[in-house]
N, C-alpha and C. Protein backbone atom coordinates (compact mmCIF):
# COMPACT_ATOMS: atom_id res chain seq x y z
N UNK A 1 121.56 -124.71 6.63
CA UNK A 1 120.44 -124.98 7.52
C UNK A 1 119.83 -126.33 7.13
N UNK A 2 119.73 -127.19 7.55
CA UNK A 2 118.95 -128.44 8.01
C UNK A 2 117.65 -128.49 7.58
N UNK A 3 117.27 -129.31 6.76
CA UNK A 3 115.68 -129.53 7.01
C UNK A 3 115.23 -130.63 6.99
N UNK A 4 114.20 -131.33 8.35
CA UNK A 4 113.98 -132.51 9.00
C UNK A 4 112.32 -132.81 8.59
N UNK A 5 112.29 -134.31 8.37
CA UNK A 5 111.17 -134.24 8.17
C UNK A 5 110.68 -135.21 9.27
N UNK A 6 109.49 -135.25 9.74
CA UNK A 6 108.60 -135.75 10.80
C UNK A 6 107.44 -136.32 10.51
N UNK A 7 107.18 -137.42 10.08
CA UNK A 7 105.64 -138.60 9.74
C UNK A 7 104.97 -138.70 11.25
N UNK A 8 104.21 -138.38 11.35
CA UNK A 8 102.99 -138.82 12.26
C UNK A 8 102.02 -140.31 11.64
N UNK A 9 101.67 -140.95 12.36
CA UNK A 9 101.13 -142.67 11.75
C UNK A 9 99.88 -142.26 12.49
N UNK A 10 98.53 -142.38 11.91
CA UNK A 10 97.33 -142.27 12.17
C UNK A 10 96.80 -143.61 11.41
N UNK A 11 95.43 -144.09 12.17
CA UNK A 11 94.69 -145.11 11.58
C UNK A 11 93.40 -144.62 12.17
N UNK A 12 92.47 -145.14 10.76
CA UNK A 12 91.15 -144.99 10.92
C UNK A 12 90.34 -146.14 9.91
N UNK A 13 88.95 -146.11 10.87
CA UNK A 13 88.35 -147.54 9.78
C UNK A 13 87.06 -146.34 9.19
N UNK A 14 86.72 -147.05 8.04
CA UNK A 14 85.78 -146.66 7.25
C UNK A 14 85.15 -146.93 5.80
N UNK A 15 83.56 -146.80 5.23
CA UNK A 15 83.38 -147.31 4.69
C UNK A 15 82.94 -146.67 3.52
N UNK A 16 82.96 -146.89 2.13
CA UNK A 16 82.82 -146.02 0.98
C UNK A 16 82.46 -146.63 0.13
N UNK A 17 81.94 -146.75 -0.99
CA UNK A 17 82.06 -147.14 -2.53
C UNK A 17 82.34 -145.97 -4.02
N UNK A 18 83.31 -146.92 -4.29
CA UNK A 18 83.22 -146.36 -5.48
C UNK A 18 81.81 -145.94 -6.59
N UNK A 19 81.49 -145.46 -7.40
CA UNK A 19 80.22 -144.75 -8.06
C UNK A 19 80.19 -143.74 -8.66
N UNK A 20 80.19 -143.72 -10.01
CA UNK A 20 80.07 -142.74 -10.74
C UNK A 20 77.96 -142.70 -10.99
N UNK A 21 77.72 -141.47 -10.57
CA UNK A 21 76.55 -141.77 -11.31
C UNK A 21 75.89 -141.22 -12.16
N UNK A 22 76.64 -140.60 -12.97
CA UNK A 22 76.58 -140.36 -14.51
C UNK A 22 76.28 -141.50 -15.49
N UNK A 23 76.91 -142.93 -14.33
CA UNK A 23 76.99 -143.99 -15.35
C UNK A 23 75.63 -145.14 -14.86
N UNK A 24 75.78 -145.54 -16.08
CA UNK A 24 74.99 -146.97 -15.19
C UNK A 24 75.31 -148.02 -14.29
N UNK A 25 74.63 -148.56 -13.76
CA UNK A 25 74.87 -149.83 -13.00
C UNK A 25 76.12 -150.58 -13.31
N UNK A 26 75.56 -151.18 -14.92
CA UNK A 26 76.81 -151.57 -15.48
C UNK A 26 78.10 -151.54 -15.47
N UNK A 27 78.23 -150.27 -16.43
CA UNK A 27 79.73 -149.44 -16.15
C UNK A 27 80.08 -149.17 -15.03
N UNK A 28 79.14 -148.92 -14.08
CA UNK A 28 79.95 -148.71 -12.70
C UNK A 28 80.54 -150.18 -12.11
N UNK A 29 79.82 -151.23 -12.31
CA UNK A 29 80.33 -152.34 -12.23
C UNK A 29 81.28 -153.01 -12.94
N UNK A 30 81.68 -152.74 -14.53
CA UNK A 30 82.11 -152.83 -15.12
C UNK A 30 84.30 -151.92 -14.61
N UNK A 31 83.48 -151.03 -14.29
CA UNK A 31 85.17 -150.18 -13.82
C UNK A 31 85.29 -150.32 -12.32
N UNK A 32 84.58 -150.52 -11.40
CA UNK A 32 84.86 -150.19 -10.04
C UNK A 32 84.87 -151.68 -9.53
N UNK A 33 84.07 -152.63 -10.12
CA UNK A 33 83.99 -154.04 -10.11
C UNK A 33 83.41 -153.82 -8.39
N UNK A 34 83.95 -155.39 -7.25
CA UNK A 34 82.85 -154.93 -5.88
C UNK A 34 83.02 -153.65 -5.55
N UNK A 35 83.79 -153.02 -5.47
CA UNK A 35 84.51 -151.47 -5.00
C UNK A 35 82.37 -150.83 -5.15
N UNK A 36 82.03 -151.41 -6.14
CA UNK A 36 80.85 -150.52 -6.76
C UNK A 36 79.47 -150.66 -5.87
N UNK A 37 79.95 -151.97 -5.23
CA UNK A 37 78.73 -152.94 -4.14
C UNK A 37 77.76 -151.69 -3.57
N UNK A 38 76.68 -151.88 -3.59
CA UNK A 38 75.32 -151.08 -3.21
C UNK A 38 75.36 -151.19 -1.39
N UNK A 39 76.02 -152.10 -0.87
CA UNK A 39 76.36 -152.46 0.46
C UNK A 39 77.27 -151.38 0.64
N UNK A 40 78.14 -150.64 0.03
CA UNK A 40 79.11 -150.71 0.40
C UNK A 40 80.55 -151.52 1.28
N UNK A 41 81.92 -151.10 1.10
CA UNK A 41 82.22 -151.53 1.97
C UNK A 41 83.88 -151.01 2.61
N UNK A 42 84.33 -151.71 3.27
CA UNK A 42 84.79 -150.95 4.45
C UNK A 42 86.77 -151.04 3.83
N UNK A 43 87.94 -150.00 4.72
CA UNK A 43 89.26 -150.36 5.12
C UNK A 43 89.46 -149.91 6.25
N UNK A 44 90.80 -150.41 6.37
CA UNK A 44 90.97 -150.35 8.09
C UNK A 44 93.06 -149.29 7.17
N UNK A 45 92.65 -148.02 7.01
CA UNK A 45 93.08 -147.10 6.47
C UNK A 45 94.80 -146.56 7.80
N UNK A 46 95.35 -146.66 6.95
CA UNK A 46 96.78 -145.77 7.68
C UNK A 46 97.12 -144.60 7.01
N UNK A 47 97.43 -144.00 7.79
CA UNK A 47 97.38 -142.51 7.57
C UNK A 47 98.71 -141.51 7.77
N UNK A 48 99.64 -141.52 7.16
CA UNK A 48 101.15 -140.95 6.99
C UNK A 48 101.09 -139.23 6.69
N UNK A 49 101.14 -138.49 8.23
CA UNK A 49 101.22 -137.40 7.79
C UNK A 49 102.91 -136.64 7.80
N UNK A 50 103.42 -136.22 7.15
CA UNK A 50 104.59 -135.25 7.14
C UNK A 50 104.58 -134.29 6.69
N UNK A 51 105.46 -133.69 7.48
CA UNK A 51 105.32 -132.25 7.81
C UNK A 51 107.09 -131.91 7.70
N UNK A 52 107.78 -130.71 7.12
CA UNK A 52 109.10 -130.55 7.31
C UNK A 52 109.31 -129.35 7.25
N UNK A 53 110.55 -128.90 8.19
CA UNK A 53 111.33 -127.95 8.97
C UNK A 53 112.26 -128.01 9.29
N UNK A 54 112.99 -126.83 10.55
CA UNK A 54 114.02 -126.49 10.47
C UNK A 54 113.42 -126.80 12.58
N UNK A 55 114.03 -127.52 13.00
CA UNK A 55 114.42 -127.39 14.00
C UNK A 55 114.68 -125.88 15.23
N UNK A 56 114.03 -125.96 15.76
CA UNK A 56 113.35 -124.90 16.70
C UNK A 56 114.74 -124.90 17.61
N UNK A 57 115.67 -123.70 17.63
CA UNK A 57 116.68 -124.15 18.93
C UNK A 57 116.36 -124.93 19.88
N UNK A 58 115.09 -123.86 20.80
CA UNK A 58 114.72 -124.07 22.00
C UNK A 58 114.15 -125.49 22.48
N UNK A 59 113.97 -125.86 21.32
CA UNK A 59 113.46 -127.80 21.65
C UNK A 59 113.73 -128.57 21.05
N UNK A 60 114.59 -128.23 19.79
CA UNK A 60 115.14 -129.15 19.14
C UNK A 60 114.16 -130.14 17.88
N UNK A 61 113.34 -129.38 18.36
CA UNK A 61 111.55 -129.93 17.37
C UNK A 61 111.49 -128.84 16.14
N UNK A 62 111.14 -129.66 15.05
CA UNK A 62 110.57 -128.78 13.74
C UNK A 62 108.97 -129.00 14.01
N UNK A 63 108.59 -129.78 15.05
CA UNK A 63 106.97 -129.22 15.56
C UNK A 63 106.90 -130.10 16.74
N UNK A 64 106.11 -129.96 17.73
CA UNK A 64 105.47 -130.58 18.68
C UNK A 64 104.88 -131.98 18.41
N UNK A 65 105.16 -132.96 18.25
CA UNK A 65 104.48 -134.27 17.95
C UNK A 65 103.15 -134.05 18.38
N UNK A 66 103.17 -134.02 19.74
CA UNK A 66 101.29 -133.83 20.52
C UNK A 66 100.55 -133.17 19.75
N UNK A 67 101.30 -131.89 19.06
CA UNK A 67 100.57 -130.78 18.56
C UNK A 67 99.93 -131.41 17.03
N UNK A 68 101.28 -131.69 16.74
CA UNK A 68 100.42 -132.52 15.05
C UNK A 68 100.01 -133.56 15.44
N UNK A 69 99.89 -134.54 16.48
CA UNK A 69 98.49 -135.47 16.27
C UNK A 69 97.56 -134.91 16.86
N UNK A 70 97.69 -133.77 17.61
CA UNK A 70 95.72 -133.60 17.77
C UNK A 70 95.50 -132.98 16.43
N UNK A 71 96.25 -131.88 15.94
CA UNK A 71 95.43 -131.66 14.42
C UNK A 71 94.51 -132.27 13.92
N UNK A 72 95.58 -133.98 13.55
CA UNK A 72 95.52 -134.86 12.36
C UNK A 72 94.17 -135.29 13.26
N UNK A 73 94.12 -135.74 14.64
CA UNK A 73 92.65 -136.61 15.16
C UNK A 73 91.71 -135.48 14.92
N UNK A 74 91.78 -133.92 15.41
CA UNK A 74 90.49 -132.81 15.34
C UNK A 74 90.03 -132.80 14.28
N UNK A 75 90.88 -132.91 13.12
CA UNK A 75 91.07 -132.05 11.48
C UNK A 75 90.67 -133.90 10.84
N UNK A 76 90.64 -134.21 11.08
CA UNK A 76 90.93 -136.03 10.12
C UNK A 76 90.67 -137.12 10.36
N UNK A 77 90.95 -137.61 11.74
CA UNK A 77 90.52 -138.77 12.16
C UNK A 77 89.25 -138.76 12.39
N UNK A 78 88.84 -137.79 13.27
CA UNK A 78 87.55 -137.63 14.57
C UNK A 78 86.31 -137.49 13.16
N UNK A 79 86.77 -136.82 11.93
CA UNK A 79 86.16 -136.87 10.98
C UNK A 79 85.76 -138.11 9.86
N UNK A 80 86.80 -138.88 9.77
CA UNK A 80 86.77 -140.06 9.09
C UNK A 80 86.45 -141.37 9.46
N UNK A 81 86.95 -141.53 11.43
CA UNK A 81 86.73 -142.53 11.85
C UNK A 81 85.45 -143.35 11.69
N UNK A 82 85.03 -144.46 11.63
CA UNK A 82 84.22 -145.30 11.58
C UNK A 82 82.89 -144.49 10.85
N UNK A 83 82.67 -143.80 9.34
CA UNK A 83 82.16 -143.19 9.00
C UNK A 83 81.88 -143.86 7.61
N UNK A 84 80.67 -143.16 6.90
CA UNK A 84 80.87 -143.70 5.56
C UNK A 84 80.90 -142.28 4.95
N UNK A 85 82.54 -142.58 3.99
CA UNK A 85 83.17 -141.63 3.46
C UNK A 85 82.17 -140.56 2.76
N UNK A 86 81.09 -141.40 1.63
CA UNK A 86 80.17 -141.07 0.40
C UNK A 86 79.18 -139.72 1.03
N UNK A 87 79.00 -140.64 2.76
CA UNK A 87 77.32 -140.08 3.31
C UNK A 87 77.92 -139.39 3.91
N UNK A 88 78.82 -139.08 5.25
CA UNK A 88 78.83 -138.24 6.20
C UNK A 88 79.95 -137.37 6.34
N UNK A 89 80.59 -137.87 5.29
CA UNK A 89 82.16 -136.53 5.23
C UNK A 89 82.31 -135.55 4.45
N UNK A 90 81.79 -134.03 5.05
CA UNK A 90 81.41 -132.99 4.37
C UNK A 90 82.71 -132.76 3.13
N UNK A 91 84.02 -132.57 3.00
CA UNK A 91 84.84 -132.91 2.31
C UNK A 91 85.11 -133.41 1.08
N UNK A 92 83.74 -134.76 1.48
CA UNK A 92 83.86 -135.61 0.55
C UNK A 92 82.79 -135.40 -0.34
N UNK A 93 81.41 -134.44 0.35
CA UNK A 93 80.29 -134.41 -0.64
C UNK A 93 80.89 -133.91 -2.13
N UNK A 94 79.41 -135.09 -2.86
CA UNK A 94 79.82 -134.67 -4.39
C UNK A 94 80.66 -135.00 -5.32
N UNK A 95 81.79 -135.95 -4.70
CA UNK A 95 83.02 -136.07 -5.42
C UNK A 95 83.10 -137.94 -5.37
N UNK A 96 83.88 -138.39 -6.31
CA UNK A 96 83.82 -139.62 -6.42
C UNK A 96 84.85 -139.89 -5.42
N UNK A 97 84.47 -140.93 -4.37
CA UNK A 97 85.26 -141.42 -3.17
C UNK A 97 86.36 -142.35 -3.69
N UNK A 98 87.49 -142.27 -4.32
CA UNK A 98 88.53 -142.84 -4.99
C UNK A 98 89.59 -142.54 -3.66
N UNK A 99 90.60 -143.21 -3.17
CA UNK A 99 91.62 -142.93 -2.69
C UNK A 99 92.30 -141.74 -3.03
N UNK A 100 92.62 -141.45 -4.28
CA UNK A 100 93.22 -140.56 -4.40
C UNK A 100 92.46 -138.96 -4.34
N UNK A 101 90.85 -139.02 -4.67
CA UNK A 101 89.92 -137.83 -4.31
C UNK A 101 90.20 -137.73 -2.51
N UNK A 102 90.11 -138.58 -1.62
CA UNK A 102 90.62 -138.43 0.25
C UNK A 102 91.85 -137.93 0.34
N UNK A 103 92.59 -138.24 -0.07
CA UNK A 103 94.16 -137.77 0.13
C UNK A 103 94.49 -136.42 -0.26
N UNK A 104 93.62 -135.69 -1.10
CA UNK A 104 93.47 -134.29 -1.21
C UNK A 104 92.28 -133.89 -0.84
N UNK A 105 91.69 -134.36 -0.07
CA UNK A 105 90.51 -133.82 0.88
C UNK A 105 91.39 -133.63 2.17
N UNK A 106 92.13 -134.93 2.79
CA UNK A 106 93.00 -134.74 4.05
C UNK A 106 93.92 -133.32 3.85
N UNK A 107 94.06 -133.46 3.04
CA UNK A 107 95.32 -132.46 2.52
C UNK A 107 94.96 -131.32 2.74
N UNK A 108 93.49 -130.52 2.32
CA UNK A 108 92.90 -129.73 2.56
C UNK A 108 92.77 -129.12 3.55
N UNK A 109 92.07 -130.07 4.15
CA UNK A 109 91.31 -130.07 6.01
C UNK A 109 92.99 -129.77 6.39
N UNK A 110 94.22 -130.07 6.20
CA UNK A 110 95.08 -130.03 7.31
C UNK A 110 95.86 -128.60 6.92
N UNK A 111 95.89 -128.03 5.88
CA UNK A 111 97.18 -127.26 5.28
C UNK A 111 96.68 -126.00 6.41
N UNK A 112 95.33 -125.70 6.25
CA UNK A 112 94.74 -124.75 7.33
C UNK A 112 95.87 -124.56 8.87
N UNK A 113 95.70 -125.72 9.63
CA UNK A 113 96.19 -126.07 10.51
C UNK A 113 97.37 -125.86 10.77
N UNK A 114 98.34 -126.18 9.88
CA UNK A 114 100.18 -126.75 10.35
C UNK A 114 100.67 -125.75 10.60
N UNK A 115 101.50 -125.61 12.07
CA UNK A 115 101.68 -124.55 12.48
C UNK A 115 102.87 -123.51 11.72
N UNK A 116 103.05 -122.43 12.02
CA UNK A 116 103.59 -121.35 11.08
C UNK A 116 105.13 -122.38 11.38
N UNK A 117 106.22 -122.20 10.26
CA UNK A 117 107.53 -122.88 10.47
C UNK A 117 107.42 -123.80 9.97
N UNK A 118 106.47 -124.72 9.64
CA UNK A 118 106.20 -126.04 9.60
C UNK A 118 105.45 -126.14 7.84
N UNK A 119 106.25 -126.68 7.12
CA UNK A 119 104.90 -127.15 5.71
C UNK A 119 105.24 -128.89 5.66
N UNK A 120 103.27 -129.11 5.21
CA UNK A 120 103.19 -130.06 5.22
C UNK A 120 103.57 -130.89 3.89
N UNK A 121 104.53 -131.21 3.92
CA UNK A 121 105.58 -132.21 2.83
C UNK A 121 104.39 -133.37 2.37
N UNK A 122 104.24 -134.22 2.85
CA UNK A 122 103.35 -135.51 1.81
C UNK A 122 102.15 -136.18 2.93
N UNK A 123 101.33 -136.61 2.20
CA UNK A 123 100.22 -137.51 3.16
C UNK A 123 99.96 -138.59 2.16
N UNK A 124 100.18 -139.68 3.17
CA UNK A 124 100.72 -140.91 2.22
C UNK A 124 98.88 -142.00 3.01
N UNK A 125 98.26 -142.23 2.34
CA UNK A 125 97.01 -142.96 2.58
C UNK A 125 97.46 -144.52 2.31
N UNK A 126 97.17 -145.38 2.99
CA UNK A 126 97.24 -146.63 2.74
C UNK A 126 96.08 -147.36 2.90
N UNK A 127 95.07 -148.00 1.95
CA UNK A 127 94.19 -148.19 1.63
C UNK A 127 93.66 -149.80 1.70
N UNK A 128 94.76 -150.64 1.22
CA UNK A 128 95.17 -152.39 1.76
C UNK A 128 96.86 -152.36 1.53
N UNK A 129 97.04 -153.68 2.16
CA UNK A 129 98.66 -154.03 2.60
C UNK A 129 99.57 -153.33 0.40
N UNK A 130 98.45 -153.68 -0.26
CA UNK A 130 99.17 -153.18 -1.53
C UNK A 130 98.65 -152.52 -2.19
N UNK A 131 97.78 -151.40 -1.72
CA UNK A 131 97.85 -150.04 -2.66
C UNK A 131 97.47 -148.91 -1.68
N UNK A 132 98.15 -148.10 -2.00
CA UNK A 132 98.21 -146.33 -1.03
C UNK A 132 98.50 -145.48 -2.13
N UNK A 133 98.55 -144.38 -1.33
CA UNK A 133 98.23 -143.22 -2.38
C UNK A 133 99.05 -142.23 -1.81
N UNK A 134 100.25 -141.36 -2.12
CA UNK A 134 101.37 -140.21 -1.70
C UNK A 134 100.86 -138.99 -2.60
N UNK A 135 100.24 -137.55 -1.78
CA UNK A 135 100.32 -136.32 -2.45
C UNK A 135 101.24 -135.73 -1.79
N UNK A 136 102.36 -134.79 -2.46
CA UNK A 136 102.79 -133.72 -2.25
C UNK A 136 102.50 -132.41 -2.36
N UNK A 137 101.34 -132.08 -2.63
CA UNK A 137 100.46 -131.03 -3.10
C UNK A 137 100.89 -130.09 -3.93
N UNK A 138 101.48 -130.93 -5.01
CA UNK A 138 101.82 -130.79 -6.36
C UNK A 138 100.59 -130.66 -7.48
């Protein structure tokens, strides 16, 4: 038996800072450097969801494309889009907004979702042209 895997490409903009605030000013400036800016500030984020299966006779699909991008926009985008990660993404309360803390927040919000037949293999975050972040929910 076959097993196919299927990436869906999502993009969303949004804005965050890094911040520990256990620490001081300093140290937060010291490790997060601008990432730490009191402004905050923004990426223009890509969003790699996969999902893998076994091919459905009747359609030849291990899922509905339509079906996994409304998920990913109901469950992820519609949530993240043009937002600041820190203030308004329930997900995110409480937790230090690091790339790699979102990518198992997405991960979260979606495992609910993916339809029965279907597990979701990796969500790959891309953050600038040279650094992203791949969980397998390992």
């Amino acid at each position: 038996m076959a097993i196919f895997y299927l990436t869906r490409k999502e993009h969303f903009n949004a804005a965050h800072k890094l911040y520990n605030p256990a620490w001081s000013r300093d140290k937060n400036e010291e490790v997060f450097g601008k990432c730490a800016n009191d402004n905050w500030h923004g990426h223009n984020f890509e969003l790699y969801v996969t999902v893998k299966g076994v091919p459905n006779p009747a359609t030849g699909f291990i899922v509905d494309a339509k079906l996994l991008s409304s998920i990913i926009k109901d469950h992820v985008v519609d949530v993240l889009d043009h937002r600041n990660l820190n203030l308004d993404v329930p997900f995110m309360k409480d937790k230090l907004c690091s790339i790699e803390n979102l990518v198992f927040g997405i991960w979260n919000e979606l495992m609910p979702h993916i339809p029965e037949g279907v597990s979701l293999h990796c969500i790959k975050l891309v953050e600038t042209p040279r650094i992203f972040v791949e969980y397998y929910g390992e």
